[in-house]
N, C-alpha and C. Protein backbone atom coordinates (compact mmCIF):
# COMPACT_ATOMS: atom_id res chain seq x y z
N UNK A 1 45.07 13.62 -19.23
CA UNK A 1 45.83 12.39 -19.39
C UNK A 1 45.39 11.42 -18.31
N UNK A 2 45.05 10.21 -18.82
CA UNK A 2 44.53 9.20 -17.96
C UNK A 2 45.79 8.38 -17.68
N UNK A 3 46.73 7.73 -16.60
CA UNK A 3 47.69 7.12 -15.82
C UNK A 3 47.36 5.42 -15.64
N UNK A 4 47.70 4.62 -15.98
CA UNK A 4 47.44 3.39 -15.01
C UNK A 4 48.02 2.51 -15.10
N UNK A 5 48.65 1.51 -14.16
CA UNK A 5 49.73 0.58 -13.83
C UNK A 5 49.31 -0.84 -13.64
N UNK A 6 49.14 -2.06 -14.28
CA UNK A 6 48.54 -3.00 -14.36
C UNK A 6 49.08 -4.75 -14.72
N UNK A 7 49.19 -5.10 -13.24
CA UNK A 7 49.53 -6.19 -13.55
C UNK A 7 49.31 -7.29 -14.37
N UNK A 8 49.71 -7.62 -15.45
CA UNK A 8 49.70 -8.81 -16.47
C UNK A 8 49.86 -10.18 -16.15
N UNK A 9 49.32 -11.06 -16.22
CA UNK A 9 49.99 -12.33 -16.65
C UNK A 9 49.49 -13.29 -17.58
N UNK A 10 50.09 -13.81 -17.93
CA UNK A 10 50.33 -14.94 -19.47
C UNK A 10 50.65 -13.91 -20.20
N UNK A 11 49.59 -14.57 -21.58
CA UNK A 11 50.51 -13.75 -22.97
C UNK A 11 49.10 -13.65 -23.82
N UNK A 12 47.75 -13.08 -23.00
CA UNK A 12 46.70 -13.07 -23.80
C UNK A 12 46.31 -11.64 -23.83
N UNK A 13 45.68 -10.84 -24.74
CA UNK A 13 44.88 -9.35 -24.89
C UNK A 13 44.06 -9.11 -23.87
N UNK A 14 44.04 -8.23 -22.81
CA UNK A 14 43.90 -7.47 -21.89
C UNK A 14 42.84 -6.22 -22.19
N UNK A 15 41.76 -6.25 -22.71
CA UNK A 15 41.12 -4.49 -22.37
C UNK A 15 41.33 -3.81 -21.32
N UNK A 16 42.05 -2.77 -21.76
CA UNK A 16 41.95 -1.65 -19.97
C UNK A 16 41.35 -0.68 -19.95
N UNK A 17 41.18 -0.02 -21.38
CA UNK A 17 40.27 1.16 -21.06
C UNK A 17 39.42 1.26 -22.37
N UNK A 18 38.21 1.64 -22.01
CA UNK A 18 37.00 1.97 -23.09
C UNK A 18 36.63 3.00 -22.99
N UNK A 19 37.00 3.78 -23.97
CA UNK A 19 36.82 5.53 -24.15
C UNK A 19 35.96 6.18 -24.96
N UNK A 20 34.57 6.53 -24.48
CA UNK A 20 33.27 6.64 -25.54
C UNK A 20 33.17 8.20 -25.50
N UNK A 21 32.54 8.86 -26.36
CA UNK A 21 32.45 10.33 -26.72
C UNK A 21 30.88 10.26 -27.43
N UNK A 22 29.97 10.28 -26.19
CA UNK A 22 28.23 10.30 -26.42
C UNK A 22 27.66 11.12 -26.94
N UNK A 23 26.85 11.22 -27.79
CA UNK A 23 26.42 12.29 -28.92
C UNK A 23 25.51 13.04 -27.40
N UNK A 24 25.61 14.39 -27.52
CA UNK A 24 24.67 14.91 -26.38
C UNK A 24 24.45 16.37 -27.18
N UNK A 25 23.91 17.26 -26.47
CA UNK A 25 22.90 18.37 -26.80
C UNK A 25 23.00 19.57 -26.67
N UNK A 26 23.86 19.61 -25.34
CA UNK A 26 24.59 20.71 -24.23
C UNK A 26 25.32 21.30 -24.59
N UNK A 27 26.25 20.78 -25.61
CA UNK A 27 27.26 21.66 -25.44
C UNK A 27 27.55 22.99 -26.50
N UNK A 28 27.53 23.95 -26.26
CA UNK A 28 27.27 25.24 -26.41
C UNK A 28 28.51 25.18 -28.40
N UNK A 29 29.07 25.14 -28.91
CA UNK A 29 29.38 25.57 -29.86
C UNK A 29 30.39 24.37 -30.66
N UNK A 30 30.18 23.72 -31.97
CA UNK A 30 29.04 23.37 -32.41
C UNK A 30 27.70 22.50 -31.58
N UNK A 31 26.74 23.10 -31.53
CA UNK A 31 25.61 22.14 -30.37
C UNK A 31 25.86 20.59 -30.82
N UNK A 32 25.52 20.44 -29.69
CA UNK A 32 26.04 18.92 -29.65
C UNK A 32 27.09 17.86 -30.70
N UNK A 33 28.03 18.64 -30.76
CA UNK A 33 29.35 17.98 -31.77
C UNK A 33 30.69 19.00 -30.49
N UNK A 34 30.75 18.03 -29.75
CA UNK A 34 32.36 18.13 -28.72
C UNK A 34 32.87 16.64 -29.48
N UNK A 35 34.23 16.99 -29.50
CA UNK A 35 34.91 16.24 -30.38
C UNK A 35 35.96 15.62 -29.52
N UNK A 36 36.54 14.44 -29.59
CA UNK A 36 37.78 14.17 -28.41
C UNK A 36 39.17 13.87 -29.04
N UNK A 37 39.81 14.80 -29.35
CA UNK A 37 41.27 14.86 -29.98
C UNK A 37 42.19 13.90 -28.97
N UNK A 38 42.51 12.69 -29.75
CA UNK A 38 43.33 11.67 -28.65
C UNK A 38 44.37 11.88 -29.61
N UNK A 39 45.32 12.22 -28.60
CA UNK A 39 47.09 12.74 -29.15
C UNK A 39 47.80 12.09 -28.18
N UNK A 40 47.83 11.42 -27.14
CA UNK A 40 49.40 10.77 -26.48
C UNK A 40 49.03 9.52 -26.05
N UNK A 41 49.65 8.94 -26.73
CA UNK A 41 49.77 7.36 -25.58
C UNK A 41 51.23 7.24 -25.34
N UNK A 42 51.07 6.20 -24.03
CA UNK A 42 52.45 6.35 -23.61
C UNK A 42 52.78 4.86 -23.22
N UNK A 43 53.25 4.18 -22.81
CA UNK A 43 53.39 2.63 -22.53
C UNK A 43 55.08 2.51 -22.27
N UNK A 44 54.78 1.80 -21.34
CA UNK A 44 56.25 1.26 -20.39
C UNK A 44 55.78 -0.52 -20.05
N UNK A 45 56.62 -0.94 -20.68
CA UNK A 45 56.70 -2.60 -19.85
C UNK A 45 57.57 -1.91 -18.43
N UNK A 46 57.48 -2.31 -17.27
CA UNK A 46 58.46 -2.20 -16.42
C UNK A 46 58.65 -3.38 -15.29
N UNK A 47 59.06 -4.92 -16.59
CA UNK A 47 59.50 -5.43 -16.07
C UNK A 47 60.82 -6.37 -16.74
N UNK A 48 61.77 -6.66 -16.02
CA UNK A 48 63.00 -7.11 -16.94
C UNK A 48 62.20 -8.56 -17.92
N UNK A 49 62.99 -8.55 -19.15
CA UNK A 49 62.51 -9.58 -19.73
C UNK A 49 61.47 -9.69 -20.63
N UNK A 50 60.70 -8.93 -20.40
CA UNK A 50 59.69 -8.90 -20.98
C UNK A 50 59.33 -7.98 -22.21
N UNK A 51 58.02 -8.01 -22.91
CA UNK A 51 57.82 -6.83 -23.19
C UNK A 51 55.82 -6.85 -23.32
N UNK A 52 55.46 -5.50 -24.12
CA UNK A 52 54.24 -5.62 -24.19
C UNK A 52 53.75 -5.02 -25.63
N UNK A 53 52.37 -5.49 -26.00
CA UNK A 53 51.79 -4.42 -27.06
C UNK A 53 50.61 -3.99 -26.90
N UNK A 54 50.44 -2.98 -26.92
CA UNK A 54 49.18 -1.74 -27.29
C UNK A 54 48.49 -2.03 -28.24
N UNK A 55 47.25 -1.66 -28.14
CA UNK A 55 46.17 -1.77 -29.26
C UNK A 55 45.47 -0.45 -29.12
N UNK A 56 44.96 0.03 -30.14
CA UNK A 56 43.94 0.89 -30.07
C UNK A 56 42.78 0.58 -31.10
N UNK A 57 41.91 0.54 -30.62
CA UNK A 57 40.83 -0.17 -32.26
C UNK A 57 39.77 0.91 -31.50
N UNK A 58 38.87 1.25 -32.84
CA UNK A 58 37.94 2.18 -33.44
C UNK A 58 36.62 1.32 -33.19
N UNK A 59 35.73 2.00 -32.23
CA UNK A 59 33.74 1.47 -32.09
C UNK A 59 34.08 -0.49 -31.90
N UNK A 60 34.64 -0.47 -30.40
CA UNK A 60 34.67 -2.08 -29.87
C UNK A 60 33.03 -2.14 -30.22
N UNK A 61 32.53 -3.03 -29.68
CA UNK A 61 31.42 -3.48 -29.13
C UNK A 61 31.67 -4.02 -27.41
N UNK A 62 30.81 -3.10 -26.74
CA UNK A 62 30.65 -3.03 -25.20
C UNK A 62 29.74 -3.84 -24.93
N UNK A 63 30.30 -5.62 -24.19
CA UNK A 63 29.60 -6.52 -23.12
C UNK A 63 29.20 -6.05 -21.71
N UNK A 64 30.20 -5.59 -21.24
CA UNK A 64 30.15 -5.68 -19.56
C UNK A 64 30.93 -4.17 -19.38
N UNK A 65 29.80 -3.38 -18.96
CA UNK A 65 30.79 -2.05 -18.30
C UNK A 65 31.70 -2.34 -16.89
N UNK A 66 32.60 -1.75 -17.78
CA UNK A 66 33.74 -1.46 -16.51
C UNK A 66 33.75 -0.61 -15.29
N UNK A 67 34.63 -0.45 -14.58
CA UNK A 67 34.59 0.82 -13.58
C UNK A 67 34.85 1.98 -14.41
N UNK A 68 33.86 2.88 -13.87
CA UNK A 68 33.61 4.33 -14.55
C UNK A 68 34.26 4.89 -14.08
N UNK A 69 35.26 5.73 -14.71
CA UNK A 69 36.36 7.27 -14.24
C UNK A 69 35.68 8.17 -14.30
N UNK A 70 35.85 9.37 -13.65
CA UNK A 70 35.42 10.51 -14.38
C UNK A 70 36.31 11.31 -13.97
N UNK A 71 37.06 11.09 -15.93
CA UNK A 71 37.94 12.57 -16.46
C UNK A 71 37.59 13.93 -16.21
N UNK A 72 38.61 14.33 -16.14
CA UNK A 72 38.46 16.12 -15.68
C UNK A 72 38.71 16.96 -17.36
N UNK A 73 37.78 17.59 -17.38
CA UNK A 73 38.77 18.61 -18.82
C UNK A 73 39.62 19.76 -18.13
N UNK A 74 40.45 19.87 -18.75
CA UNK A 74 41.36 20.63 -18.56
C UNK A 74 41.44 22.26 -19.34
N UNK A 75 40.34 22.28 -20.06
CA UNK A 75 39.63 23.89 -21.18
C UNK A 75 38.90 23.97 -20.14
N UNK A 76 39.64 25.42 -19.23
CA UNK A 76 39.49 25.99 -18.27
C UNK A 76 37.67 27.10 -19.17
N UNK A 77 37.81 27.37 -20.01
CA UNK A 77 36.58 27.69 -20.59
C UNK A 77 35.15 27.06 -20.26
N UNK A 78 35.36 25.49 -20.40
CA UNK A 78 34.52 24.60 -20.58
C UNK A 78 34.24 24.13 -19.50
N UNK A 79 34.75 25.08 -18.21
CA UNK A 79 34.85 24.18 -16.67
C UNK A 79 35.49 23.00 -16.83
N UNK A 80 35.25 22.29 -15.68
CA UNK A 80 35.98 20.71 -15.57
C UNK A 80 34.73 19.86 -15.97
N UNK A 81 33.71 19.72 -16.51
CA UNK A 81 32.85 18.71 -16.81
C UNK A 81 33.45 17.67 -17.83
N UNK A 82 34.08 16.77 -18.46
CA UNK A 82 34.45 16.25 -19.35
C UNK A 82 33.26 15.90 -20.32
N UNK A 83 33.32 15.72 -21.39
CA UNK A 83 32.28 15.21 -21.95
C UNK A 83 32.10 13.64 -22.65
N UNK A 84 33.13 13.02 -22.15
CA UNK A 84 34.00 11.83 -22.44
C UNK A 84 33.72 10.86 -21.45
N UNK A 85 33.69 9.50 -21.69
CA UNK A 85 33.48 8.22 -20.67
C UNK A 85 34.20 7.61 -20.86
N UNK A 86 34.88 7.25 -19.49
CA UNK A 86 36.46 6.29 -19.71
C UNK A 86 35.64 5.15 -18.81
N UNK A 87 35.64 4.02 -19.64
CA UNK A 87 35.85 2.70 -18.32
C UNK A 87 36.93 1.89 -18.30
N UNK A 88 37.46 1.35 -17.10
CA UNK A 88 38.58 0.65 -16.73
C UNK A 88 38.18 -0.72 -17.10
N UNK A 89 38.93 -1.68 -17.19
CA UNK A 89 38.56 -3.05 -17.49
C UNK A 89 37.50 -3.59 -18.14
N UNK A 90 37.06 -3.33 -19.37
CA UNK A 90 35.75 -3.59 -19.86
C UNK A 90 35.62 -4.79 -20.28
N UNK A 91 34.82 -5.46 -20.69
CA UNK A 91 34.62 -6.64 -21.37
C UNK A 91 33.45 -6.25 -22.59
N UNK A 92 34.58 -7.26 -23.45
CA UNK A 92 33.89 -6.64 -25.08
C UNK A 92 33.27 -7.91 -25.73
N UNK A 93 32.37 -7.29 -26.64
CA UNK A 93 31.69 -8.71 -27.59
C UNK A 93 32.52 -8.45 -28.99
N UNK A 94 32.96 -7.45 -29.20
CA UNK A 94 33.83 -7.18 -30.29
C UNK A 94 35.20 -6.35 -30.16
N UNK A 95 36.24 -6.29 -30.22
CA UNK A 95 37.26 -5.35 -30.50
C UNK A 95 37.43 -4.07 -31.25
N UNK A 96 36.01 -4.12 -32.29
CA UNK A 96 36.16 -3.06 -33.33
C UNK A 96 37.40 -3.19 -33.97
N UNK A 97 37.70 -2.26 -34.96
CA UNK A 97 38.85 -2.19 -36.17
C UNK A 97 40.11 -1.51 -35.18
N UNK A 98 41.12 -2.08 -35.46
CA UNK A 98 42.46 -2.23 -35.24
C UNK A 98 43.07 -0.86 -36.01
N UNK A 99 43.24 0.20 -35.47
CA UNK A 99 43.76 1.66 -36.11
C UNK A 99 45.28 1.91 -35.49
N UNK A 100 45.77 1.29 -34.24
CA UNK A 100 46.86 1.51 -34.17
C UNK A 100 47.82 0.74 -33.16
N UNK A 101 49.20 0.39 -32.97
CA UNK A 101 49.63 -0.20 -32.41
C UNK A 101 50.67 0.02 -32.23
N UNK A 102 51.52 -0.10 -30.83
CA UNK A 102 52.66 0.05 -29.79
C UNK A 102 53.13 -0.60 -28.85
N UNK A 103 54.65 -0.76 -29.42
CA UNK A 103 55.40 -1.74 -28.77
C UNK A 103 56.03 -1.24 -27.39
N UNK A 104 56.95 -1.89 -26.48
CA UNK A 104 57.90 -1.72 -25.49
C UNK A 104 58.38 -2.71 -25.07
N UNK A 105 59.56 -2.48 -24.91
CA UNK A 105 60.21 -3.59 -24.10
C UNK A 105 61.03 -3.28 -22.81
N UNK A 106 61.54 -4.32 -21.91
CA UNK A 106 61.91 -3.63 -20.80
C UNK A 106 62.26 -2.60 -20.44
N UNK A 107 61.86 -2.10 -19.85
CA UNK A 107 61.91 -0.76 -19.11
C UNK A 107 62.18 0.43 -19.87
N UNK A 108 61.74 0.16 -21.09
CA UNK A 108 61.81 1.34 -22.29
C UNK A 108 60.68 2.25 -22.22
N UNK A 109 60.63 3.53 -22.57
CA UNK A 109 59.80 4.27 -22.91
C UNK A 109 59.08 4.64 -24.52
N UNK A 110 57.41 4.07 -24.33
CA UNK A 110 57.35 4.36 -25.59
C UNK A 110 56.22 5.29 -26.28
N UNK A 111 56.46 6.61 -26.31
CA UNK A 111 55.75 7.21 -26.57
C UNK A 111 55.25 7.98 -28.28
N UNK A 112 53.93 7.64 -28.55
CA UNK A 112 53.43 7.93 -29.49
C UNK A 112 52.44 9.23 -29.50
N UNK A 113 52.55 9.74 -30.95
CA UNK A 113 52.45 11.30 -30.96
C UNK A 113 50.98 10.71 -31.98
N UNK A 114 50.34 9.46 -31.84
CA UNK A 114 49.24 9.22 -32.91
C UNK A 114 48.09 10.29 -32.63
N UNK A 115 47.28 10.78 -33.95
CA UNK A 115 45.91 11.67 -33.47
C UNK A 115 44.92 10.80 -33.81
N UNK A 116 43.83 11.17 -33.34
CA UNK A 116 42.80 10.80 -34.18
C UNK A 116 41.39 11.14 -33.46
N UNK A 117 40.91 11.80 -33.99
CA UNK A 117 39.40 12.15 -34.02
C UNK A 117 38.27 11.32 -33.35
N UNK A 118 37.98 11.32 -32.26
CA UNK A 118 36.84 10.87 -31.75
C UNK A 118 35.48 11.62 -31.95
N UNK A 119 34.73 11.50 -32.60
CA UNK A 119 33.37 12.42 -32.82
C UNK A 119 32.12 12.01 -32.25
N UNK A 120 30.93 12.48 -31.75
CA UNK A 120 29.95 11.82 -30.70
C UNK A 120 29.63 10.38 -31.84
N UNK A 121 29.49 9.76 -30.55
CA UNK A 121 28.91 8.63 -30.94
C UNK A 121 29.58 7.60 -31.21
N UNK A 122 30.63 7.65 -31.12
CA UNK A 122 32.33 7.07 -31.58
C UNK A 122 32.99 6.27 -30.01
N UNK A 123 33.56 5.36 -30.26
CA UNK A 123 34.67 4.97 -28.78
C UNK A 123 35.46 4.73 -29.53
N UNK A 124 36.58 3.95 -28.53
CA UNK A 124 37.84 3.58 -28.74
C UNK A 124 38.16 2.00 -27.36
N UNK A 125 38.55 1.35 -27.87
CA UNK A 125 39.07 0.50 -26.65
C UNK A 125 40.88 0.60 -27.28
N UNK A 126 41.01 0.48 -25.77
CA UNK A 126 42.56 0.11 -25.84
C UNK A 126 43.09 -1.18 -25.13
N UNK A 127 44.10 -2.14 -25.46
CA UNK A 127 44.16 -3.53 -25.09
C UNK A 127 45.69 -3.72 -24.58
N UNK A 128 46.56 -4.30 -24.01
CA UNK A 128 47.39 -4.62 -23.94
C UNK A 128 48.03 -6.38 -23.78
N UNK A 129 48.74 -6.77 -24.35
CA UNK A 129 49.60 -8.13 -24.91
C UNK A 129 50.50 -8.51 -24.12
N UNK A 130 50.84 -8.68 -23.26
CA UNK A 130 52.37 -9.28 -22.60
C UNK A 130 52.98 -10.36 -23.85
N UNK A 131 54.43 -10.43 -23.17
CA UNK A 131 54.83 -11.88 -23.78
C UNK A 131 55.13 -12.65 -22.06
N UNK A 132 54.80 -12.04 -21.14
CA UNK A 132 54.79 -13.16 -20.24
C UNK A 132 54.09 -12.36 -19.18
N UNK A 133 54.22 -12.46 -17.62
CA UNK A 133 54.19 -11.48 -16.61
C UNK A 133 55.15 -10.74 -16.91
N UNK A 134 54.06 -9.40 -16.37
CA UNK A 134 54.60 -8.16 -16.63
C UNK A 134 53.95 -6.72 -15.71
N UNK A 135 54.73 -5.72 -15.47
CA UNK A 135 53.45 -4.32 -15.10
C UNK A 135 53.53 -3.74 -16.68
N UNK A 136 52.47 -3.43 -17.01
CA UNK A 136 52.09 -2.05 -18.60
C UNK A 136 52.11 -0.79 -17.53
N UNK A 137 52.47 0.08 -17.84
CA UNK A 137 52.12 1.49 -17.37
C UNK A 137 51.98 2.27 -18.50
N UNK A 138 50.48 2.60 -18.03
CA UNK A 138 49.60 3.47 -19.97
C UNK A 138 49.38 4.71 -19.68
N UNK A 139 49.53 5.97 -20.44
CA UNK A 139 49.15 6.50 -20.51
C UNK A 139 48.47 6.72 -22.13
N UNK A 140 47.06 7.95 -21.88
CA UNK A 140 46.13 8.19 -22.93
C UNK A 140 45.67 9.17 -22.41
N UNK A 141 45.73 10.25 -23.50
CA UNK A 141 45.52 11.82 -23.18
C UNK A 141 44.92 12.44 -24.36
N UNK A 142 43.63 13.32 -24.64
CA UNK A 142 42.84 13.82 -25.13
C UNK A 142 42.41 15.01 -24.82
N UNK A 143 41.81 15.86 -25.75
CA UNK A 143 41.56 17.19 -25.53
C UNK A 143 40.20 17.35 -26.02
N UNK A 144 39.38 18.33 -25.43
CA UNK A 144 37.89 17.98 -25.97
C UNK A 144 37.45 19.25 -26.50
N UNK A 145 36.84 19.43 -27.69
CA UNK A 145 36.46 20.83 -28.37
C UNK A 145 35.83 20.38 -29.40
């Protein structure tokens, strides 16, 4: 599960994280097909007044890499190598297709149980909306096999 707390302001779409799953060679069973099962997002506006929305869209198109994370896996099998690339703040030439979306409003909790299949070669960006100043606090959590 990736964590992060991010100050907003106005009322325009925000990329925060770009989540790619690179076709590679290595990995031992099916060879090169590790798959990235994304099952939790989580989103909190936590500020009075306000609220926010989530995006998740399917193969953005990547302008400007962001700051690079590097996720831990948690398939104690597979060691901790992740096979997954998260960047923070990206800048996009496209959004890609619009697959899912989540609301919150003050200081509500809003958690979604969405799946969906990341397969090599595949990303995901995720975006967030204020309706004014605001903090988003996101979570996005995946499993890799």
């Amino acid at each position: 599960i990736y964590t992060s707390s991010n100050s907003l302001t106005g009322d325009s779409e925000t990329a925060l994280y770009y989540l790619s799953n690179p076709a590679v060679t290595s990995s031992a069973f099916p060879s090169g097909y590790t798959s990235l099962f994304i099952n939790h997002i989580k989103l909190c506006c936590d500020t009075a007044n306000e609220s926010v929305l989530l995006r998740v869209y399917l193969n953005p198109v990547l302008d400007v890499v962001g700051t690079v994370e590097t996720p831990v896996n948690l398939r104690p099998q597979d060691g901790n190598s992740s096979i997954s690339v998260l960047q923070l703040d990206p800048t996009m030439t496209s959004n890609g297709t619009l697959i899912f979306s989540l609301a919150s409003s003050s200081w509500s909790v809003d958690l979604s149980k969405f799946m969906t299949i990341l397969d090599p070669g595949n990303s995901l960006l995720v975006t967030v909306t204020p309706t004014g100043d605001c903090t988003a606090i996101t979570e996005l959590g995946w499993y890799e096999c």
